[in-house]
Protein backbone atom coordinates (compact mmCIF):
# COMPACT_ATOMS: atom_id res chain seq x y z
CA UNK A 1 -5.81 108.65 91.35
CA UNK A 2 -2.94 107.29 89.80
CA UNK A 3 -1.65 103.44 90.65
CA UNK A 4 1.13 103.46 92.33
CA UNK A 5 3.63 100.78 90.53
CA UNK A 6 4.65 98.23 93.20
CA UNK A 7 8.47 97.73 93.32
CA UNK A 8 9.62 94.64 91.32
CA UNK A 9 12.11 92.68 92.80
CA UNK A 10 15.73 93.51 91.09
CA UNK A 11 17.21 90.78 89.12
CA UNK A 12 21.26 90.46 90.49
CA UNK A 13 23.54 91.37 88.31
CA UNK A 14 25.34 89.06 86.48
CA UNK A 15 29.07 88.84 87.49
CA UNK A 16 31.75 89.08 84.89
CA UNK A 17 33.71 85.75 84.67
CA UNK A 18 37.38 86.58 85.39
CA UNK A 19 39.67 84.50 83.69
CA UNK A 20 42.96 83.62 85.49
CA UNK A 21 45.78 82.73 83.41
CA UNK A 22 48.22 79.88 85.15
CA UNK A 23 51.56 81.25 85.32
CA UNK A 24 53.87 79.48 82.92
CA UNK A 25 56.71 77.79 84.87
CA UNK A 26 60.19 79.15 83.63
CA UNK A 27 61.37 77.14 80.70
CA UNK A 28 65.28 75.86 81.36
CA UNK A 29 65.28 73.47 78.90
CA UNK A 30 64.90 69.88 78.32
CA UNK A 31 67.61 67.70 79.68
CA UNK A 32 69.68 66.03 77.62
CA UNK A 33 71.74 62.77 78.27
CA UNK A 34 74.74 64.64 79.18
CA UNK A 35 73.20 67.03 81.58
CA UNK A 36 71.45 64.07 83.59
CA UNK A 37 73.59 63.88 86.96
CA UNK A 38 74.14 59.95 86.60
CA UNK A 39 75.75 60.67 83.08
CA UNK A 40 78.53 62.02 84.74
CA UNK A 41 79.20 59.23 87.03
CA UNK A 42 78.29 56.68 84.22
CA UNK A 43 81.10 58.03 81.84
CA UNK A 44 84.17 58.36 84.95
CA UNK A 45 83.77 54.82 85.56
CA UNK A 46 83.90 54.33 81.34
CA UNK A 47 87.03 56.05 81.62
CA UNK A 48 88.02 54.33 84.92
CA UNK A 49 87.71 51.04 83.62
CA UNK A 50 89.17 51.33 79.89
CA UNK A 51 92.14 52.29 81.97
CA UNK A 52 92.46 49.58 84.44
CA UNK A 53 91.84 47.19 81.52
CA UNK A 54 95.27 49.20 79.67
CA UNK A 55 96.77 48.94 83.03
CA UNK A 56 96.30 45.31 83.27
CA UNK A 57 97.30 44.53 79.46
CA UNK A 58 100.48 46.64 80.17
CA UNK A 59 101.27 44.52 83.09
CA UNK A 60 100.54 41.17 81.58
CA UNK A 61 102.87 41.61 78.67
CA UNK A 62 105.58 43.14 81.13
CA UNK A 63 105.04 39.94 83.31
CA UNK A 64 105.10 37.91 79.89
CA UNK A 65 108.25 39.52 79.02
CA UNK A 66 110.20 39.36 82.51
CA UNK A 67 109.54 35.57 82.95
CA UNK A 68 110.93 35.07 78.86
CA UNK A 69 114.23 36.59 80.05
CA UNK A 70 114.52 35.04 83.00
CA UNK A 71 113.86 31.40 81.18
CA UNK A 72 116.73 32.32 78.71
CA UNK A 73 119.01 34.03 80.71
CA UNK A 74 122.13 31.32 81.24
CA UNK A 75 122.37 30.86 84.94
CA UNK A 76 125.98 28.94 85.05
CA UNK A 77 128.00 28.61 88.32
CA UNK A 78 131.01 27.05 89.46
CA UNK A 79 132.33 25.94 93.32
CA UNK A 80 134.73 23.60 94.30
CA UNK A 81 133.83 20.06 95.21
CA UNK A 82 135.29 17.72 97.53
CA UNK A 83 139.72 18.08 98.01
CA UNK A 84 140.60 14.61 97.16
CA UNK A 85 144.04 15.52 98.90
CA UNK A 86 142.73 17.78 101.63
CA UNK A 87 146.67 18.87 102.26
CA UNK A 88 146.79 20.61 98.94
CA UNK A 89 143.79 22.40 97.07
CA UNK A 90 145.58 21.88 93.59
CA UNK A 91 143.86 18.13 94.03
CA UNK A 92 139.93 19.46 94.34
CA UNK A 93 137.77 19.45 91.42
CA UNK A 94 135.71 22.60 90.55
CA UNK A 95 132.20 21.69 89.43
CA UNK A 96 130.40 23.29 86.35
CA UNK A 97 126.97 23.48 87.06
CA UNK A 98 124.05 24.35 84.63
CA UNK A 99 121.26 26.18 86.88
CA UNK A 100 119.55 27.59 83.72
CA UNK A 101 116.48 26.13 82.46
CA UNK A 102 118.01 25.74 79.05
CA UNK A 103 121.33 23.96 77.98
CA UNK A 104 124.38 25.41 77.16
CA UNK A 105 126.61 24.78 74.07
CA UNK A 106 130.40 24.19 73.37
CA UNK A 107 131.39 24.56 76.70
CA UNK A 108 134.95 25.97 76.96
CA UNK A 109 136.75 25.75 80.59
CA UNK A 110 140.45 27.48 81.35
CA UNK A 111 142.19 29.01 84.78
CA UNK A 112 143.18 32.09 85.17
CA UNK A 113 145.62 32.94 87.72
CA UNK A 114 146.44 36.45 89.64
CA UNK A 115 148.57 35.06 92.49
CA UNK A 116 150.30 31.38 93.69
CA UNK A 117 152.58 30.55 96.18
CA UNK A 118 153.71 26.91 97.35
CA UNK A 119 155.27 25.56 100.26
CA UNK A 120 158.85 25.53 98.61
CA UNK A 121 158.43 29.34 97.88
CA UNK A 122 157.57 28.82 94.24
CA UNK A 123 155.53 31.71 93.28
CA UNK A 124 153.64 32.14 89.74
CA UNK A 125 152.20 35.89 89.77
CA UNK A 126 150.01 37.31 86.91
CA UNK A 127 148.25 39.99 85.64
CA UNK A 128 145.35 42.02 88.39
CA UNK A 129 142.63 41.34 85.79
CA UNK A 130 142.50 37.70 85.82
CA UNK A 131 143.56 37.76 82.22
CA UNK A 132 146.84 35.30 82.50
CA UNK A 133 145.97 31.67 81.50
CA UNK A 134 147.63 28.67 83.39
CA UNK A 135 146.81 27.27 79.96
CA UNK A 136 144.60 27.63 76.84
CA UNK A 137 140.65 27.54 76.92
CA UNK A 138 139.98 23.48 76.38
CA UNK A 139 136.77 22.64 75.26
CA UNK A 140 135.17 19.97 77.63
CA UNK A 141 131.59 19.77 76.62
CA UNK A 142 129.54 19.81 73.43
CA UNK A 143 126.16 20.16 75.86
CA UNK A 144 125.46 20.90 79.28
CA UNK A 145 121.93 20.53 79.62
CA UNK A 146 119.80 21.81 82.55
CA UNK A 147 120.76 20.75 86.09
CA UNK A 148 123.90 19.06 85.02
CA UNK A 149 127.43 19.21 86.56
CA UNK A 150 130.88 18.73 85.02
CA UNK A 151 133.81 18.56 87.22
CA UNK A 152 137.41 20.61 85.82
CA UNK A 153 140.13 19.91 87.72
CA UNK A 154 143.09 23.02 87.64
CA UNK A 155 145.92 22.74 84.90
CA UNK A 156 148.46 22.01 88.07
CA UNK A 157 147.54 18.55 88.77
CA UNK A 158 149.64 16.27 86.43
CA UNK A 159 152.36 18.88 87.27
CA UNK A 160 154.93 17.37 90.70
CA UNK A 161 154.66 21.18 92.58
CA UNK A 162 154.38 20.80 96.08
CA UNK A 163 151.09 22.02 97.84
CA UNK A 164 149.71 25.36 97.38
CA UNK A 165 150.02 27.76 100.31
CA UNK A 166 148.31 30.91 99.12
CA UNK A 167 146.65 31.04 96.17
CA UNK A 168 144.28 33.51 93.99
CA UNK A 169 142.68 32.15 90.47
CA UNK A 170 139.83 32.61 88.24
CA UNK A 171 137.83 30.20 86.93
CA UNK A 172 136.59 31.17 83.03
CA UNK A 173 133.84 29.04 81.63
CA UNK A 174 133.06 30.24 77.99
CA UNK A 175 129.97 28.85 76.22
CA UNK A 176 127.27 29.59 73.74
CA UNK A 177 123.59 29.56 75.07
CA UNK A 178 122.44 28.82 71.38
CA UNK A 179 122.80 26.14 69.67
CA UNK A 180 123.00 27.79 66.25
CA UNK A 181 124.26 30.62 67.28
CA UNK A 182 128.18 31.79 66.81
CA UNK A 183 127.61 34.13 70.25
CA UNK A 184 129.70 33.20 73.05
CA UNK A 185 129.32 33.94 76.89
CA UNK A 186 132.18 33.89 79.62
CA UNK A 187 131.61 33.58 83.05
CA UNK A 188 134.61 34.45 85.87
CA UNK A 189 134.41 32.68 89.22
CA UNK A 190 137.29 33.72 91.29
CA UNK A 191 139.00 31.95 94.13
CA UNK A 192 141.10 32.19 96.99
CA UNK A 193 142.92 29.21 99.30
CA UNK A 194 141.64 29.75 103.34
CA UNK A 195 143.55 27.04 105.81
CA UNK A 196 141.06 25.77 108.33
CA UNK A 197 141.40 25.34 111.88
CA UNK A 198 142.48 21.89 111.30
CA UNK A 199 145.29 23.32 108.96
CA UNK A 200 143.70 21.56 105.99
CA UNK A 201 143.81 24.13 102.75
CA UNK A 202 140.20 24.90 101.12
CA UNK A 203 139.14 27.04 98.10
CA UNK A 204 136.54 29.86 99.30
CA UNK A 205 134.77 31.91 96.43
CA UNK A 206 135.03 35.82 96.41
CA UNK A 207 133.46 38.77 94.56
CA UNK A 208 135.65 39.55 91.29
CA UNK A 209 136.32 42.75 92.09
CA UNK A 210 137.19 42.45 95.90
């Protein structure tokens, strides 16, 4: 009699390793400076603040410039003072006054008359433009210096005229703003005689080309 083999217990079968690869992530790049998202926002306020710093050096110098003219710019004005005979405005003094904040040269005062009338019916008419002279340009100060005055009486006074009753002049004050300089400037300040209520005869400024 054959032996009957006994079954053996299987050995389990070996299982195949099974290798996964990792999926490789999609490759955008590396990021550079430029494409960083703060880059952007880091250059706009480079170019932001180059310009406010142009903006501000454009403004200084303008601001630099504007005060320069005004400082020597002549500022040079002229209104009557007090009538010493308040019955006729040939007797009030017009003042020359320096307003500027540098002085003025040579100074050169005359009277230019449109229109005059006087109580006896005496009437001395000239040209629209302010261009007829009672009398020459006389020169009646080497220097006006800042904040000064000089008082002009009109070319009338020495003359025996009774008093004015309408009247319409031009003061001229001619002068050069540098010393050094052979420049001239010429400034018109026209008048006209008002009577008051209390009939007393006063010299009001108007516009030159009223």
């Amino acid at each position: 009699m054959s032996k009957k083999k006994k079954p053996g217990k299987k050995k389990p079968a070996k299982k195949k390793k099974t290798t996964v690869k990792p999926r490789s992530a999609p490759t955008t790049g590396k990021r550079t400076k430029t494409d960083a998202p703060g880059s952007n926002r880091s250059g706009a306020r480079r170019v932001f603040s180059i310009g406010g710093k142009v903006v501000l050096a454009v403004l200084a110098v303008w601001g630099v410039l504007v005060t320069t003219c005004v400082a020597v710019t002549p500022r040079v004005f002229v209104y009557p003072s007090v009538a010493l005979d308040p019955a006729n405005p040939v007797f009030t003094p017009f003042v020359v006054r320096n307003q500027g904040y540098l002085s003025i040269y040579d100074v050169k005062v005359s009277c230019a008359i449109k229109d005059i009338e006087f109580d006896t019916g005496m009437h001395f008419t000239g040209g629209p433009d302010y261009k007829s002279r009672l009398q020459g340009s006389r020169h009646v100060a080497s220097v006006i210096r800042a904040g000064e005055d000089y008082a002009e009486f009109l070319p009338l006074t020495g003359l025996k005229l009774s008093p004015i009753k309408n009247g319409d002049i031009a003061i001229v004050v001619t002068f050069r703003p540098i010393k050094w300089l052979p420049c001239r400037r010429q400034r018109l300040h026209r008048f006209v005689v008002q009577a008051g209520k209390d009939g007393q005869r006063h010299w009001l400024p108007q516009p030159v080309d009223k």
